[in-house]
C-alpha atoms as a PDB file:
ATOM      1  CA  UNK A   1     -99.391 -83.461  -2.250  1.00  0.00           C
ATOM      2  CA  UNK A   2    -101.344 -84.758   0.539  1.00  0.00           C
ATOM      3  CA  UNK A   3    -102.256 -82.881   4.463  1.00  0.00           C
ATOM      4  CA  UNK A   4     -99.758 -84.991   6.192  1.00  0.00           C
ATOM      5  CA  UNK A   5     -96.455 -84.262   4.267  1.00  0.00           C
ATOM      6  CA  UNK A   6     -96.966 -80.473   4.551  1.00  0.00           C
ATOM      7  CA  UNK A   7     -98.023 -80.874   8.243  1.00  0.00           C
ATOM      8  CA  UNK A   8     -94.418 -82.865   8.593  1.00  0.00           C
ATOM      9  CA  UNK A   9     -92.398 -79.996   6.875  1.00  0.00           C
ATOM     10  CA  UNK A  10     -94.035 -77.380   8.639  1.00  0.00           C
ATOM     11  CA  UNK A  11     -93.640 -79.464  12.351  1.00  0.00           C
ATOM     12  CA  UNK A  12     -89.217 -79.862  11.223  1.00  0.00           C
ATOM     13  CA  UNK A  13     -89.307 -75.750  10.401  1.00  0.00           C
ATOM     14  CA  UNK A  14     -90.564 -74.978  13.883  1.00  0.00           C
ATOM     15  CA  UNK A  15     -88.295 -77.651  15.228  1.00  0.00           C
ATOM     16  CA  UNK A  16     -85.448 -76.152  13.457  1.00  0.00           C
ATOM     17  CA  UNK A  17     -86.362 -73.066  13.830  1.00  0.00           C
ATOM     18  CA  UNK A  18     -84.668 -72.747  17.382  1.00  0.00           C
ATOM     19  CA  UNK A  19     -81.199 -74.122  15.586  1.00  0.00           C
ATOM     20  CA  UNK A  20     -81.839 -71.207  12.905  1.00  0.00           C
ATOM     21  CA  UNK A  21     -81.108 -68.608  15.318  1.00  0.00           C
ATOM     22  CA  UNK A  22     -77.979 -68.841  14.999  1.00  0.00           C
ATOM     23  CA  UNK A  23     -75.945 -68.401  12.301  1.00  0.00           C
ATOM     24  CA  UNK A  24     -73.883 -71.357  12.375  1.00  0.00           C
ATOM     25  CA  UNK A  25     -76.638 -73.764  12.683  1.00  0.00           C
ATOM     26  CA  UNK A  26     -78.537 -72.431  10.283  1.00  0.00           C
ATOM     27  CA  UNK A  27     -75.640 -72.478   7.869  1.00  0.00           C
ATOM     28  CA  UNK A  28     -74.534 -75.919   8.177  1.00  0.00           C
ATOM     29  CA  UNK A  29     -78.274 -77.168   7.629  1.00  0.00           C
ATOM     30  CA  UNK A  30     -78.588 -75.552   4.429  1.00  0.00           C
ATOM     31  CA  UNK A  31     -74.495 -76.502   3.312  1.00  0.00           C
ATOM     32  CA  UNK A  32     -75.848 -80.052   4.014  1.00  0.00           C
ATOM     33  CA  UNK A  33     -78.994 -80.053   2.291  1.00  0.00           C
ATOM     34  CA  UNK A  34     -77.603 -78.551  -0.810  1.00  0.00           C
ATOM     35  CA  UNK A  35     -74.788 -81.091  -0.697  1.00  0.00           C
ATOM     36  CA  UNK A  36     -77.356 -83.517  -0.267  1.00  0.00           C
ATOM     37  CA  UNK A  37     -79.019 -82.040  -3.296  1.00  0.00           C
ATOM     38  CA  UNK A  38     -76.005 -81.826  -5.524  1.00  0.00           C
ATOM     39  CA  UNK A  39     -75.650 -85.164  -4.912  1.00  0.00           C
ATOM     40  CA  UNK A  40     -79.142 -86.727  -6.236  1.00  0.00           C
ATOM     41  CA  UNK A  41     -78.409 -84.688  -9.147  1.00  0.00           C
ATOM     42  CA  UNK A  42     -75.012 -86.058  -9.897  1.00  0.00           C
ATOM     43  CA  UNK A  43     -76.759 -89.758  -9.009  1.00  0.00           C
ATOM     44  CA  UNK A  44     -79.352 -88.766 -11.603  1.00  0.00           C
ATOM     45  CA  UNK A  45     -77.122 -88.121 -14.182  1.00  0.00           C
ATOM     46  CA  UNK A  46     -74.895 -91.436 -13.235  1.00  0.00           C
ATOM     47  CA  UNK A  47     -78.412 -93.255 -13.783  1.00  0.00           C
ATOM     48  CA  UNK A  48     -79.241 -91.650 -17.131  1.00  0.00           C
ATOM     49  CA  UNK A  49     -82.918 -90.626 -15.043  1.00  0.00           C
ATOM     50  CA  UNK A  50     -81.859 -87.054 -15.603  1.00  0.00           C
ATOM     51  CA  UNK A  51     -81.260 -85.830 -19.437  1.00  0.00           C
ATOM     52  CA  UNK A  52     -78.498 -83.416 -19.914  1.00  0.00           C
ATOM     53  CA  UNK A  53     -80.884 -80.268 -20.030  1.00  0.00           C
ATOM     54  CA  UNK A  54     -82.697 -81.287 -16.732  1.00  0.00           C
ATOM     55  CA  UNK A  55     -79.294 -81.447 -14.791  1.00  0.00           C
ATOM     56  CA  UNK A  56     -78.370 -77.810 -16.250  1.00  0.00           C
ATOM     57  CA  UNK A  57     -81.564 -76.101 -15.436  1.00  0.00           C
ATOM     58  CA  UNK A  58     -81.329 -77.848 -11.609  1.00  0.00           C
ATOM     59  CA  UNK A  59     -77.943 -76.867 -11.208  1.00  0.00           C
ATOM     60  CA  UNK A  60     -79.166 -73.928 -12.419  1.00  0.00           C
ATOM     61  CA  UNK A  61     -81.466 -73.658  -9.538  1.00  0.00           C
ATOM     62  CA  UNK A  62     -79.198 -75.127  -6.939  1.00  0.00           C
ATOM     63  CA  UNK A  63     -76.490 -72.135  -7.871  1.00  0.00           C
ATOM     64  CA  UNK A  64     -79.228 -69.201  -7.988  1.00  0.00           C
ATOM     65  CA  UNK A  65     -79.870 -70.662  -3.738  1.00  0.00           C
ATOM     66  CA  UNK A  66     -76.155 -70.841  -2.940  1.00  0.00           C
ATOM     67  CA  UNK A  67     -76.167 -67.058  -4.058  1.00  0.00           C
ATOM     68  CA  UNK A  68     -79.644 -66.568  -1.725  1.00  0.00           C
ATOM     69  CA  UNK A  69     -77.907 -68.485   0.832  1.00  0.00           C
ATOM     70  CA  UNK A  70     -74.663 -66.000   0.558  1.00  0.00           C
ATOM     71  CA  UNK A  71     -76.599 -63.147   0.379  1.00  0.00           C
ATOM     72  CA  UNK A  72     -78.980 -63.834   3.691  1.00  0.00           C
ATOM     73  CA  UNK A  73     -75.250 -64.525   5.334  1.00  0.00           C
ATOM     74  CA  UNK A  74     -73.649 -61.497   4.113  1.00  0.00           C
ATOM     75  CA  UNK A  75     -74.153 -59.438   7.303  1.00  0.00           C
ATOM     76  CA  UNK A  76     -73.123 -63.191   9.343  1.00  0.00           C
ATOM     77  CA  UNK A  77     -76.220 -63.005  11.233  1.00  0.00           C
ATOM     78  CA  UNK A  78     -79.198 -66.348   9.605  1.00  0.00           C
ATOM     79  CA  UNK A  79     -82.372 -64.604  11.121  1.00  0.00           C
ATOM     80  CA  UNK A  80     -85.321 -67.473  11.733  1.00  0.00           C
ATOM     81  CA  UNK A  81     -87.037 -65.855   8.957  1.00  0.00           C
ATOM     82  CA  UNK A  82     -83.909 -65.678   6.211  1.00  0.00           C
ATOM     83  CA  UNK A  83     -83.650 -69.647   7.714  1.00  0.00           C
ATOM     84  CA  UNK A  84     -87.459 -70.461   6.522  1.00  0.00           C
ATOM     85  CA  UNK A  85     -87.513 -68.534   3.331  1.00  0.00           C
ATOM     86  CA  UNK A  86     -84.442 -70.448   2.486  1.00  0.00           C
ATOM     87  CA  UNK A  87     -85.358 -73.786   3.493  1.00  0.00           C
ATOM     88  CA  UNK A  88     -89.254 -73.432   1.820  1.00  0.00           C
ATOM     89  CA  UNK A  89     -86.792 -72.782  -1.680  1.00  0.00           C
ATOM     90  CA  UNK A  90     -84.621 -75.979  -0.882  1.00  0.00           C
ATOM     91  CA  UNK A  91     -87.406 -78.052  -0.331  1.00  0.00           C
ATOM     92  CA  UNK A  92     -89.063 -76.368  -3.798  1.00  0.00           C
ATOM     93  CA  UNK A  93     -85.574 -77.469  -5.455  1.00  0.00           C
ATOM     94  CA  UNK A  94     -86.070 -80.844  -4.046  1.00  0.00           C
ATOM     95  CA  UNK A  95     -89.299 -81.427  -5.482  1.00  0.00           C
ATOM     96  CA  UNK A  96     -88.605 -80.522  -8.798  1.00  0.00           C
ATOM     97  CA  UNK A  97     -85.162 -82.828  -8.597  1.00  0.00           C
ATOM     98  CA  UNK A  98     -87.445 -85.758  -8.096  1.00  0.00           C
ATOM     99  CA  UNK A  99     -90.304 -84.559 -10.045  1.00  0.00           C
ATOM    100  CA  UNK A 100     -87.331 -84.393 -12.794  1.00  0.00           C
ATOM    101  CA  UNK A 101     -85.716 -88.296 -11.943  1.00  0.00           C
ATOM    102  CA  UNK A 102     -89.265 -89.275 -12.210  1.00  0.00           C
ATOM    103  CA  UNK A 103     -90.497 -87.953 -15.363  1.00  0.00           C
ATOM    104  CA  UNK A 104     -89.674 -91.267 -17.627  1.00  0.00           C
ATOM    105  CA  UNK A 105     -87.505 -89.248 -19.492  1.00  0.00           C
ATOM    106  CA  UNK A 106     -83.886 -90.581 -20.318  1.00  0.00           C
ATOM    107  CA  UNK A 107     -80.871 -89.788 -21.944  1.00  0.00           C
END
């Protein structure tokens, strides 16, 4: 991964970061991006790009950060920290769904 894509991510965290600071904000990012994540999945399976074991182990992954996400919500306070540890792992997800969709492999 090049400079500039890392510089980008890091420039949205600090944007977001003010939104993080409170709880609902926070929340409703990371509800959308893991909707928006669910959903490229689903789409990958529709498309045959993702084999039947790749969709398991990502869903896999997508359920183990809805249970981070509860977790750093349990107390109904998103600190800016709990916000960027849990955005860095969504982002992480993402890559590997389209590191997955791209592999050539096919059901």
């Amino acid at each position: 991964m090049t400079i500039l894509p890392r510089l980008l991510a890091a420039a949205t965290c600090l944007v977001l970061l003010p939104a993080a600071a409170s709880a609902g904000a926070g929340t409703q990012w990371l509800n959308g991006r893991e909707s928006r994540q669910e959903h490229r999945i689903d789409q990958g399976i529709a498309s045959g790009s993702l084999t039947g074991n790749e969709a398991a182990r990502l869903h896999a992954r997508e359920t183990r950060l809805d249970n981070l996400t509860d977790r750093a919500l349990s107390d109904g306070n998103l600190s800016g920290r709990e916000f960027l540890r849990l955005n860095n792992a969504y982002s992480r997800t993402s890559g590997g769904i389209y590191r997955q969709k791209h592999d050539y492999q096919t059901q």
